[in-house]
PDB file of N, CA and C in Angstrom:
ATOM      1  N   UNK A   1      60.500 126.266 -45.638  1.00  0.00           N
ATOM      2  CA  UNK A   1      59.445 126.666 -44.722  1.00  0.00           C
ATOM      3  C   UNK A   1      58.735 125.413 -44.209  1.00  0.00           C
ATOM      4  N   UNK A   2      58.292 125.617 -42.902  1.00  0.00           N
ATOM      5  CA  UNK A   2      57.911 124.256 -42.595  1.00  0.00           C
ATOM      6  C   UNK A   2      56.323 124.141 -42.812  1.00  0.00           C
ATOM      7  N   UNK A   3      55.661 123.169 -42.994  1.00  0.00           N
ATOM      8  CA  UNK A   3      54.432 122.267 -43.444  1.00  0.00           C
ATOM      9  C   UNK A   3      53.921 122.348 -42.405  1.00  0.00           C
ATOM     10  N   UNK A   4      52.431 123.288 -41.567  1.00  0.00           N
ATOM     11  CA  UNK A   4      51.669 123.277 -40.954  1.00  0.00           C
ATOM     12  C   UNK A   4      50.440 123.498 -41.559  1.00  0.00           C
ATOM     13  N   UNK A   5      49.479 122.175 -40.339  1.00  0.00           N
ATOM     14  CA  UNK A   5      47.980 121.866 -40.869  1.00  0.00           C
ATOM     15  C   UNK A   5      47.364 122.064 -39.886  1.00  0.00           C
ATOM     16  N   UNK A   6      45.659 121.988 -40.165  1.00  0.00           N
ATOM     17  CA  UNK A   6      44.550 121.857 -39.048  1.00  0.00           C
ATOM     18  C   UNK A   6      43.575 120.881 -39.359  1.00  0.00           C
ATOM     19  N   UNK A   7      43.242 119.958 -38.252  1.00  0.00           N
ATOM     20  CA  UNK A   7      42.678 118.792 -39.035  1.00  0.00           C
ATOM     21  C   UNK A   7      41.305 118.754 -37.900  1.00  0.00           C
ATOM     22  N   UNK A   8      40.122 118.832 -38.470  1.00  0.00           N
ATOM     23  CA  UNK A   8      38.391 118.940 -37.514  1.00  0.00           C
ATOM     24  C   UNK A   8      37.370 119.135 -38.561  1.00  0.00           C
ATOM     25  N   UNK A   9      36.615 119.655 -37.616  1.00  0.00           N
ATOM     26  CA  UNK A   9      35.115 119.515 -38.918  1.00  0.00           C
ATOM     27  C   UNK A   9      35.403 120.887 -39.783  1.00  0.00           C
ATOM     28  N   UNK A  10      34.881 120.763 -40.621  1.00  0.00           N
ATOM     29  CA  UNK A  10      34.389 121.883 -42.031  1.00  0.00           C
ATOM     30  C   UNK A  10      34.423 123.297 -41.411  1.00  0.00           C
ATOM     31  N   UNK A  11      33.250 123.285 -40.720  1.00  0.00           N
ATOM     32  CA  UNK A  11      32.836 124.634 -40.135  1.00  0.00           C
ATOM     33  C   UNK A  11      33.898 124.806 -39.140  1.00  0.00           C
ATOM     34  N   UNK A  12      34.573 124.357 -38.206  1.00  0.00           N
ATOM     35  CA  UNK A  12      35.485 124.808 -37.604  1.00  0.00           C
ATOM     36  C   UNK A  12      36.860 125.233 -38.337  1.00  0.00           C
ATOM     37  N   UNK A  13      37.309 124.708 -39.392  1.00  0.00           N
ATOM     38  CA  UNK A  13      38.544 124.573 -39.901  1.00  0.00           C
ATOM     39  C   UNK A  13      38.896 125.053 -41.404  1.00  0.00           C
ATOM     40  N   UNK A  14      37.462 125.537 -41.917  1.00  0.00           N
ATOM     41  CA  UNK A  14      37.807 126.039 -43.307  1.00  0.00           C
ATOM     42  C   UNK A  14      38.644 127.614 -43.338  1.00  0.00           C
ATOM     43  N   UNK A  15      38.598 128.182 -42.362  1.00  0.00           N
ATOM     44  CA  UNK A  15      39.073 129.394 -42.303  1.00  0.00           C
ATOM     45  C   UNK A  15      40.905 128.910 -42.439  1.00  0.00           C
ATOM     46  N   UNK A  16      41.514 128.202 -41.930  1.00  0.00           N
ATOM     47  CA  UNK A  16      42.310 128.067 -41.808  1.00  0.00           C
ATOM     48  C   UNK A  16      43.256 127.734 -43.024  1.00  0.00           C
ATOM     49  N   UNK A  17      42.383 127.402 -44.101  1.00  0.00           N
ATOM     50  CA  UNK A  17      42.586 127.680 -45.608  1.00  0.00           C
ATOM     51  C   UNK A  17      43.199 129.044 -45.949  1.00  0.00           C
ATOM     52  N   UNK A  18      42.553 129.912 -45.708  1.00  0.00           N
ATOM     53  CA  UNK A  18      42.440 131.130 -46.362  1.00  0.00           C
ATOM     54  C   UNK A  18      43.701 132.096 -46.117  1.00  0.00           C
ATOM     55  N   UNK A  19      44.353 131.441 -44.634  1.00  0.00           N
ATOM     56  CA  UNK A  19      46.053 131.766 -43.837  1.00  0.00           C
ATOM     57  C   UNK A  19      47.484 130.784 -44.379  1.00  0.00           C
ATOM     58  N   UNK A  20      46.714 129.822 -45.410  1.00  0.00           N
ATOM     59  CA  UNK A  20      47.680 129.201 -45.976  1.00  0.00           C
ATOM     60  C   UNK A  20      48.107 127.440 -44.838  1.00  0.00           C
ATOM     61  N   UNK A  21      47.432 127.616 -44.062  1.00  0.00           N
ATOM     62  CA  UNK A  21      47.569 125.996 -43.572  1.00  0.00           C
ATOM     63  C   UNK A  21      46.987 124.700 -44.363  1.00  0.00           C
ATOM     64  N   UNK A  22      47.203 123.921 -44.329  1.00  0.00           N
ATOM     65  CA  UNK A  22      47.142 122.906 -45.155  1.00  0.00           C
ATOM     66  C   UNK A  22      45.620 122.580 -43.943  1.00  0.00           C
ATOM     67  N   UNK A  23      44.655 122.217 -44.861  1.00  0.00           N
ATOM     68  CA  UNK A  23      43.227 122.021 -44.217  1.00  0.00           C
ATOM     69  C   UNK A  23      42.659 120.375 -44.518  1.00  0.00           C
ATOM     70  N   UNK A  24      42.322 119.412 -43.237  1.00  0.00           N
ATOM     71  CA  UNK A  24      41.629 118.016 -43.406  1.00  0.00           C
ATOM     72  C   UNK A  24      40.458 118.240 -42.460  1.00  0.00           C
ATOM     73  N   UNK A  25      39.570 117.392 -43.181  1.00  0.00           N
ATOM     74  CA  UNK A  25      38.563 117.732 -42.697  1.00  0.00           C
ATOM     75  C   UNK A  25      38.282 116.276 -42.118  1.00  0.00           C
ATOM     76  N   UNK A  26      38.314 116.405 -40.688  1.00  0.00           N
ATOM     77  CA  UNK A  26      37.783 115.308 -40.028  1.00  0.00           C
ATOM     78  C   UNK A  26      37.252 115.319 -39.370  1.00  0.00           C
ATOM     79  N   UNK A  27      36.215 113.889 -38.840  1.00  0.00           N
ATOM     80  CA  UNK A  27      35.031 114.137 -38.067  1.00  0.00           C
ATOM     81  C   UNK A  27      35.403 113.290 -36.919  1.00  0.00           C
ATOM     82  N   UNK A  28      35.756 111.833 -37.491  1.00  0.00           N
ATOM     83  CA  UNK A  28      35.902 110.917 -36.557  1.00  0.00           C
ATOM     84  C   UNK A  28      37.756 110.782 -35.737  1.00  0.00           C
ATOM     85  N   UNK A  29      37.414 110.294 -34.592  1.00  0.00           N
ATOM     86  CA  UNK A  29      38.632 110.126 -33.908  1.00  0.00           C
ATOM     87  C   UNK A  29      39.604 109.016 -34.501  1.00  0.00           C
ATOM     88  N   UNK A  30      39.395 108.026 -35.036  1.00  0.00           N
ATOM     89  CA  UNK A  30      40.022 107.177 -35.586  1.00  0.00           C
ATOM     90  C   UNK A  30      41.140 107.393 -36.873  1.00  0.00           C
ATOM     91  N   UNK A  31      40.151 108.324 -38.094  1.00  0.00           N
ATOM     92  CA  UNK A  31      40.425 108.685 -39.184  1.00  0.00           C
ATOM     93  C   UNK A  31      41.475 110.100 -38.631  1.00  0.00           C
ATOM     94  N   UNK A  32      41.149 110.712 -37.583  1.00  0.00           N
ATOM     95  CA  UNK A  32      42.179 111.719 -37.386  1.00  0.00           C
ATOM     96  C   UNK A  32      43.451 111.476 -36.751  1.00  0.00           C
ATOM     97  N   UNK A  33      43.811 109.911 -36.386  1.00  0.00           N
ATOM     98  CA  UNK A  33      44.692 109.600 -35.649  1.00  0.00           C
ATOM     99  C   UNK A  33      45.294 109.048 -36.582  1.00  0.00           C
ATOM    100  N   UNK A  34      44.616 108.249 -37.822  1.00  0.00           N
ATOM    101  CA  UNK A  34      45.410 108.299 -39.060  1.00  0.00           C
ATOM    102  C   UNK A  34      46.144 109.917 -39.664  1.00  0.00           C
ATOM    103  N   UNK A  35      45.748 110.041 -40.010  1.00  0.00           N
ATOM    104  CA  UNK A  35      45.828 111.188 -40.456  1.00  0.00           C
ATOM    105  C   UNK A  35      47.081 112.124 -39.688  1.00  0.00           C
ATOM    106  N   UNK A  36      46.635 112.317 -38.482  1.00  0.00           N
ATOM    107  CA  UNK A  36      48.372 112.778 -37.492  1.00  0.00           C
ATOM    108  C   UNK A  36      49.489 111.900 -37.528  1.00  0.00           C
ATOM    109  N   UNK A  37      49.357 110.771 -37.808  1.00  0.00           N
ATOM    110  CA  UNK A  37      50.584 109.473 -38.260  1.00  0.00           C
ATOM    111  C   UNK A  37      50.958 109.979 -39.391  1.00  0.00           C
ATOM    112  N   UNK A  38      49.989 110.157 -40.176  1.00  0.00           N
ATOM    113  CA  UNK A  38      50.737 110.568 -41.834  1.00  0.00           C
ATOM    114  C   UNK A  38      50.904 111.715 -42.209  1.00  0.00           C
ATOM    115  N   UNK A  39      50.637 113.049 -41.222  1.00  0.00           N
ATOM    116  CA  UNK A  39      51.115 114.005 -41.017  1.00  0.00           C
ATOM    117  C   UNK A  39      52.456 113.709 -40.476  1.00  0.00           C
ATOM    118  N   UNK A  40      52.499 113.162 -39.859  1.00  0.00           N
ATOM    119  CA  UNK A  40      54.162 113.223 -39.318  1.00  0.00           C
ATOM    120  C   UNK A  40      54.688 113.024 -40.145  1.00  0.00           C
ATOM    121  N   UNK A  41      54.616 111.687 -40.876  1.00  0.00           N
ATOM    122  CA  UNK A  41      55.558 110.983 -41.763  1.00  0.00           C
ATOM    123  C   UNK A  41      55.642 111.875 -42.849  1.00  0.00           C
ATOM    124  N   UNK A  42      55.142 112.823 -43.298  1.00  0.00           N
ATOM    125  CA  UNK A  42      55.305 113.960 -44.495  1.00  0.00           C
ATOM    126  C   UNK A  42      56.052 115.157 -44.073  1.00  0.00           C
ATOM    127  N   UNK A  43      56.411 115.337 -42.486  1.00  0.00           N
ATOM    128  CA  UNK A  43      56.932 116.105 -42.130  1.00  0.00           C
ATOM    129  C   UNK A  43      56.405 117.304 -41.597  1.00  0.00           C
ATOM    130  N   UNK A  44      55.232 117.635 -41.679  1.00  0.00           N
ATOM    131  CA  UNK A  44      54.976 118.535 -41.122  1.00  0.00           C
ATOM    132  C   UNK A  44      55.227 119.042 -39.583  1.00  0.00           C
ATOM    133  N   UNK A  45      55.630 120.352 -39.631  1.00  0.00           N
ATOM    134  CA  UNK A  45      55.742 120.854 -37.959  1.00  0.00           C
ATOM    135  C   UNK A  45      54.694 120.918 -37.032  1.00  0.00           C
ATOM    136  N   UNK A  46      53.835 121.603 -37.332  1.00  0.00           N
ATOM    137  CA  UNK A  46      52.873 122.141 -36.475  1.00  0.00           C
ATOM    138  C   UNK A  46      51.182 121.477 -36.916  1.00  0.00           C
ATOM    139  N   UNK A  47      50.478 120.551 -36.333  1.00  0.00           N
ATOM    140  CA  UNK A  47      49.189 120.492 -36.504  1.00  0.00           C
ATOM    141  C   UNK A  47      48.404 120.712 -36.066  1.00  0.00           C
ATOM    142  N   UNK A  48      47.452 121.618 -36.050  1.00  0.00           N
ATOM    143  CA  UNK A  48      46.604 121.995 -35.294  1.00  0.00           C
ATOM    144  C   UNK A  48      45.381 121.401 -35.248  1.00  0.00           C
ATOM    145  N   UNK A  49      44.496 121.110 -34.265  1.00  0.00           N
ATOM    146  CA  UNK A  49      43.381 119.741 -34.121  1.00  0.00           C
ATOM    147  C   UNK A  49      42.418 119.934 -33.067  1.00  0.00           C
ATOM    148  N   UNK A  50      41.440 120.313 -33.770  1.00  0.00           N
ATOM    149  CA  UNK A  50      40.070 120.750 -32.569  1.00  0.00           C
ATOM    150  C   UNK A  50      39.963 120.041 -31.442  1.00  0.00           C
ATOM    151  N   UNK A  51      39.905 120.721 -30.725  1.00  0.00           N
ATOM    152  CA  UNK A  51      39.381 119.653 -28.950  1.00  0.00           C
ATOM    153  C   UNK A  51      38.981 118.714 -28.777  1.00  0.00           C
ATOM    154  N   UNK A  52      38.488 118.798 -29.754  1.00  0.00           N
ATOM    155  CA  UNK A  52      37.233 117.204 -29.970  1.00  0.00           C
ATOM    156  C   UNK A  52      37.771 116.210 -30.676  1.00  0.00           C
ATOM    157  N   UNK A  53      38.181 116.772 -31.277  1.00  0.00           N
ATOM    158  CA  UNK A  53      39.377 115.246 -32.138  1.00  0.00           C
ATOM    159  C   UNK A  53      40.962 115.253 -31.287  1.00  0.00           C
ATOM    160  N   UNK A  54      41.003 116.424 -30.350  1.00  0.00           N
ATOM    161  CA  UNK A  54      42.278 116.139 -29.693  1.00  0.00           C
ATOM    162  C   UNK A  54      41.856 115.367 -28.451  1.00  0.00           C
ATOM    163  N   UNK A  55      40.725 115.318 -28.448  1.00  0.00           N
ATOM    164  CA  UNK A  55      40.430 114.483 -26.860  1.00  0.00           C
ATOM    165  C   UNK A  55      39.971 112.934 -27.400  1.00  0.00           C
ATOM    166  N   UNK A  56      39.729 112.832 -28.841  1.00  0.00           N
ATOM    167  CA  UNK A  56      39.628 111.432 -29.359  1.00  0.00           C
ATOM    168  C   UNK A  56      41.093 110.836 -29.423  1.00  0.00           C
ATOM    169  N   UNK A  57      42.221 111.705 -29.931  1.00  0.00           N
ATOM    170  CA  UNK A  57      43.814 111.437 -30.751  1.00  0.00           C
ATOM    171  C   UNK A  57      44.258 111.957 -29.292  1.00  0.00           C
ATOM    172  N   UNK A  58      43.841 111.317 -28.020  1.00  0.00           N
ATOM    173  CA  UNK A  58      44.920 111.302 -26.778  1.00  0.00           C
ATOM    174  C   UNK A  58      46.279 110.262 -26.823  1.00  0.00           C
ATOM    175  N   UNK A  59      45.939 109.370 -27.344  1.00  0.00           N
ATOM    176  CA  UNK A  59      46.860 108.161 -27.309  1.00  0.00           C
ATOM    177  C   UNK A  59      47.975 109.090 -28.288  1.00  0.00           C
ATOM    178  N   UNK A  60      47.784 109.336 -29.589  1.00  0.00           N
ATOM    179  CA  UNK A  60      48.424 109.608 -30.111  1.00  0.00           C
ATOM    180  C   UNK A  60      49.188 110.781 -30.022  1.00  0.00           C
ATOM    181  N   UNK A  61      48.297 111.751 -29.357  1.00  0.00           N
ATOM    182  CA  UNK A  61      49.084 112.934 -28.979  1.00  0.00           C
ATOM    183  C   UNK A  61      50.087 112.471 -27.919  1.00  0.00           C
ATOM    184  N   UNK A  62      50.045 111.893 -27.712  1.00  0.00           N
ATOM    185  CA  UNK A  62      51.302 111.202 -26.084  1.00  0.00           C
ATOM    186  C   UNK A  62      52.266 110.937 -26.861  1.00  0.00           C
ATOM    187  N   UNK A  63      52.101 110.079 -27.854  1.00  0.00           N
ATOM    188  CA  UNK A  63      53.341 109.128 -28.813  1.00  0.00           C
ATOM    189  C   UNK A  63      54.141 110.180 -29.366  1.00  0.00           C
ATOM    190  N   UNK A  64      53.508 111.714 -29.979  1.00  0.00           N
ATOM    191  CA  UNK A  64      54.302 112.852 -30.343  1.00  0.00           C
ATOM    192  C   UNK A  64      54.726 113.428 -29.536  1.00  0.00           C
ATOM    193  N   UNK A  65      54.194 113.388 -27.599  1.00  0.00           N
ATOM    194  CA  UNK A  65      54.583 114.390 -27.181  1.00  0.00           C
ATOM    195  C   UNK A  65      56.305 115.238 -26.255  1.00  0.00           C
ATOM    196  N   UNK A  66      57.104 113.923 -26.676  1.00  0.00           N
ATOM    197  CA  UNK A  66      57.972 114.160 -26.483  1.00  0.00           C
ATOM    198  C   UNK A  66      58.996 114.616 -27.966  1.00  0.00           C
ATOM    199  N   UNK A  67      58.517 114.036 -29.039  1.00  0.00           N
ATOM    200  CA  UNK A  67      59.173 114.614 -30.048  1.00  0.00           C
ATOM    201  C   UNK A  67      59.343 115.173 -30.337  1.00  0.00           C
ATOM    202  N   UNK A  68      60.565 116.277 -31.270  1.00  0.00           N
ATOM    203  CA  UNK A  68      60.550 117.988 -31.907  1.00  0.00           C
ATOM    204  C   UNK A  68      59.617 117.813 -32.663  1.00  0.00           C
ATOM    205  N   UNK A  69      58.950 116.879 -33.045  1.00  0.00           N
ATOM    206  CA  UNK A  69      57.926 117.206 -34.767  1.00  0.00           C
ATOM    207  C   UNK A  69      56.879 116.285 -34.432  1.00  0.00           C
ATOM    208  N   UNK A  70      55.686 116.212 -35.031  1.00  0.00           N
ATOM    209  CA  UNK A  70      55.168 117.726 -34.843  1.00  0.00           C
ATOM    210  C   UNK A  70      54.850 118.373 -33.763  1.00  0.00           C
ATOM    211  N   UNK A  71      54.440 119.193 -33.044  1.00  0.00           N
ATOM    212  CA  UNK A  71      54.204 119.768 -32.235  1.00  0.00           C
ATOM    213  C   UNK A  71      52.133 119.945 -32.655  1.00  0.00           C
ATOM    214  N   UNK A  72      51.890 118.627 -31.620  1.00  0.00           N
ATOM    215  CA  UNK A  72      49.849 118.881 -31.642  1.00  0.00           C
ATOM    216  C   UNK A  72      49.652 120.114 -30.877  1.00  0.00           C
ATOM    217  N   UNK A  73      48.774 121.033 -31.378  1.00  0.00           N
ATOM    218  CA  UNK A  73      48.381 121.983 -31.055  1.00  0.00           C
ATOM    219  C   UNK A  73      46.537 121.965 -31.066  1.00  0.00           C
ATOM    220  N   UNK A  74      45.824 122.143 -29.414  1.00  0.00           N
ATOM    221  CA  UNK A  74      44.752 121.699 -29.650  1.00  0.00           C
ATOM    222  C   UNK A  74      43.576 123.593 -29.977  1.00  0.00           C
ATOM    223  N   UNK A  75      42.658 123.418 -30.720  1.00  0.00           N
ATOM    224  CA  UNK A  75      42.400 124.453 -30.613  1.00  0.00           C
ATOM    225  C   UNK A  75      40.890 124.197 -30.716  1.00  0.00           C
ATOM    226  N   UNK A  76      40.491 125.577 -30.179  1.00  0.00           N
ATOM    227  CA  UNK A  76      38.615 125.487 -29.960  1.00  0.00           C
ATOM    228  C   UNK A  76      37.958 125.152 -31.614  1.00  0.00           C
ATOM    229  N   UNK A  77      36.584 124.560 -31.727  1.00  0.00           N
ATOM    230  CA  UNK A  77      36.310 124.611 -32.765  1.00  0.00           C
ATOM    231  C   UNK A  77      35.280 125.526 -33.097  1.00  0.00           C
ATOM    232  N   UNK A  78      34.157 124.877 -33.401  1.00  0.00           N
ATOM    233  CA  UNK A  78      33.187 126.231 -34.388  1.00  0.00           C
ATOM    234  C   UNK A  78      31.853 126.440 -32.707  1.00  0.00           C
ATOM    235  N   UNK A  79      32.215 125.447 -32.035  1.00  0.00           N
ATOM    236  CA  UNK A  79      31.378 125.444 -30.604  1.00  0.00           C
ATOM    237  C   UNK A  79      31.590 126.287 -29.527  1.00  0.00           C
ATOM    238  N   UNK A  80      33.246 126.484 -29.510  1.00  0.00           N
ATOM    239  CA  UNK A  80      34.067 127.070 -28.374  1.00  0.00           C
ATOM    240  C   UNK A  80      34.496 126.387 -27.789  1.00  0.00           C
ATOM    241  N   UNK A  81      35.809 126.745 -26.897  1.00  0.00           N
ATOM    242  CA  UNK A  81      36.496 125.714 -26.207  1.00  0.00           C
ATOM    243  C   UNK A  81      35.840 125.010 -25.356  1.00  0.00           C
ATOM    244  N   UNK A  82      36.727 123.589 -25.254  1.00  0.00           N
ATOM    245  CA  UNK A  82      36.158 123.265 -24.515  1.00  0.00           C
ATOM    246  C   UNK A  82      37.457 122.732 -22.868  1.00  0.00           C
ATOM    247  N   UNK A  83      38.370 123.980 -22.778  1.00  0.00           N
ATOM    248  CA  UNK A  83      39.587 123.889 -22.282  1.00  0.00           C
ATOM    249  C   UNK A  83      40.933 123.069 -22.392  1.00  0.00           C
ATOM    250  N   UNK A  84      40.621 122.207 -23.440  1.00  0.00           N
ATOM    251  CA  UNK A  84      41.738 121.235 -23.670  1.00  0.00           C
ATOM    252  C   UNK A  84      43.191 122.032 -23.936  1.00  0.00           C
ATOM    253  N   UNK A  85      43.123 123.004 -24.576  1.00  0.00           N
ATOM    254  CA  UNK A  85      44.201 123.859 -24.980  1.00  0.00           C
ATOM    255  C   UNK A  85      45.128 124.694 -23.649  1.00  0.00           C
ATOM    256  N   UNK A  86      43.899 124.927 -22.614  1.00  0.00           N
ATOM    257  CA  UNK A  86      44.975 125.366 -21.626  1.00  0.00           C
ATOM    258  C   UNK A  86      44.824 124.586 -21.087  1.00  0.00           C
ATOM    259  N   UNK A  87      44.488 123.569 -21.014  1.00  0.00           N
ATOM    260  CA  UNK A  87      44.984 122.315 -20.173  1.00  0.00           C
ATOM    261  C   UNK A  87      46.364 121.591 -20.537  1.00  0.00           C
ATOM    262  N   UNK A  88      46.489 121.661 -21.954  1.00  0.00           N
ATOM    263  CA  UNK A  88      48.109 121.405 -22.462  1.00  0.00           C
ATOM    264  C   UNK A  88      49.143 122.297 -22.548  1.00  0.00           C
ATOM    265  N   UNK A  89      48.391 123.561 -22.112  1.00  0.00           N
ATOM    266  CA  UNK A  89      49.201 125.100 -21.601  1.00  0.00           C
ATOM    267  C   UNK A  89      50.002 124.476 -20.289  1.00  0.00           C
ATOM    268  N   UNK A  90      49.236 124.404 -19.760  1.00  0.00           N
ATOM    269  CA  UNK A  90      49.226 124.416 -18.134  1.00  0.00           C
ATOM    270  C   UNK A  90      50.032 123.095 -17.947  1.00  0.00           C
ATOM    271  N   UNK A  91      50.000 121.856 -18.275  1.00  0.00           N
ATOM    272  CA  UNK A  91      50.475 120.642 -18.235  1.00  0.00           C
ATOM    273  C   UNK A  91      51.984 121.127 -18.697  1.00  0.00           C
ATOM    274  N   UNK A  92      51.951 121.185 -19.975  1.00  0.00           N
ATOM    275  CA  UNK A  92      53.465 121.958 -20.672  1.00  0.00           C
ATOM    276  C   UNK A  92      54.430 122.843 -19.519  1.00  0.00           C
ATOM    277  N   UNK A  93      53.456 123.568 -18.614  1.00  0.00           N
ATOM    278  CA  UNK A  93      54.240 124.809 -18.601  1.00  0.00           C
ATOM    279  C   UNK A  93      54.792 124.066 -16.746  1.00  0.00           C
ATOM    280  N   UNK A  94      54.120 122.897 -16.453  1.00  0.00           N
ATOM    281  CA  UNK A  94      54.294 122.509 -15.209  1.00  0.00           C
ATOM    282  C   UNK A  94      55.588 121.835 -15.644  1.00  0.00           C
ATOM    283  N   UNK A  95      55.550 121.035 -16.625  1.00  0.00           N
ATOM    284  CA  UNK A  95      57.162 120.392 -16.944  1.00  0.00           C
ATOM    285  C   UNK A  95      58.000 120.941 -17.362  1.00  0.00           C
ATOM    286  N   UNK A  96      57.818 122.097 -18.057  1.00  0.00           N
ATOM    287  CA  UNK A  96      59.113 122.960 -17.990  1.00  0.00           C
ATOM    288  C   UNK A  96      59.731 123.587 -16.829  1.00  0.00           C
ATOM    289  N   UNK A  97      58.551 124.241 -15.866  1.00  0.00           N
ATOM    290  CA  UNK A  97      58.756 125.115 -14.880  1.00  0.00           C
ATOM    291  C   UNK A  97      58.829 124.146 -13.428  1.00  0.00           C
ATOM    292  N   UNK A  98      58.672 123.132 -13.619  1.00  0.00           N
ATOM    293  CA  UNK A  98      58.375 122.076 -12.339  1.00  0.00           C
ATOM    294  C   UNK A  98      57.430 122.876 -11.825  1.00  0.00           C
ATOM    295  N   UNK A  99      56.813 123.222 -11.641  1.00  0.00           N
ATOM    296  CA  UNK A  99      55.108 123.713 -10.326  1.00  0.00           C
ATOM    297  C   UNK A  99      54.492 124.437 -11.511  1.00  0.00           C
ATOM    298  N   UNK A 100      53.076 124.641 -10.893  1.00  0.00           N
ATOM    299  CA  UNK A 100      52.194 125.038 -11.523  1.00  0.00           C
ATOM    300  C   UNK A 100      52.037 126.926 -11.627  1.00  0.00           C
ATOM    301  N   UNK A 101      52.879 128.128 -12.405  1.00  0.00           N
ATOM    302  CA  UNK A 101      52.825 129.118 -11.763  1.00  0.00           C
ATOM    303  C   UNK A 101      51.662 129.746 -12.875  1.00  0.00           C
ATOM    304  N   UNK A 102      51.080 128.863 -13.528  1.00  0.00           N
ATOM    305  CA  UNK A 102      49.921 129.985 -13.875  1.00  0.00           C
ATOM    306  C   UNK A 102      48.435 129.454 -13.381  1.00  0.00           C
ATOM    307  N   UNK A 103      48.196 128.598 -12.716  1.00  0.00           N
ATOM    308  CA  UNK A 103      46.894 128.266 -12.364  1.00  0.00           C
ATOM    309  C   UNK A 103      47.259 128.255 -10.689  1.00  0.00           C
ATOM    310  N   UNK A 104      48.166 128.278  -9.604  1.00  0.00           N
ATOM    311  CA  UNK A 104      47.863 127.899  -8.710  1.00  0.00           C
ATOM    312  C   UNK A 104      47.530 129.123  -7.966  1.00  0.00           C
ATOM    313  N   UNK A 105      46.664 128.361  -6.622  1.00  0.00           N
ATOM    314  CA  UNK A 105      45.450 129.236  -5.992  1.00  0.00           C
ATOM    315  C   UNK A 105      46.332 129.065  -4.273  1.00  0.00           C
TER     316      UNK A 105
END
């Protein structure tokens, strides 16, 4: 079975305990960009990483984002989104699909 985590603050991310994901609690952008490096290197598939530390771990989310593993997954935290998640919807779904067919006006 594959090794998926969620890595943000306390209050956003303790729930994610309780579904069996592997839970880090981070605040700063630096320490979470560690942390997704050594998530990789342990193998994990899937990490999931509040908005706020996914908009700190940009560099690094680029360096994964062509790889099968892991797959960054950004998600709202204990504040609410703050759209980063369908913004990597929407980005994703333009390079698969070449054009934009869920946002254009």
């Amino acid at each position: 079975m594959a090794k998926m985590g969620v890595i943000g603050d306390k209050d956003s991310v303790m729930l994610y305990k309780a579904v069996g994901l592997d839970v880090f609690y981070e605040t700063d952008g630096d320490k979470a960009n560690r942390r997704l490096h050594r998530l990789a290197r342990e193998g994990y598939a899937v990490v999931f990483v509040t908005e706020q530390l996914y908009a700190a771990c940009s560099d690094t989310v680029k360096e994964y984002a062509n790889e099968a593993y892991p797959a960054i997954v950004p998600i709202p935290d204990s504040h609410g989104s703050q759209g980063a998640g369908m913004q990597a919807l929407k980005e994703n779904v333009e390079k698969a699909v070449g054009v934009d067919i869920l946002f254009n006006n």
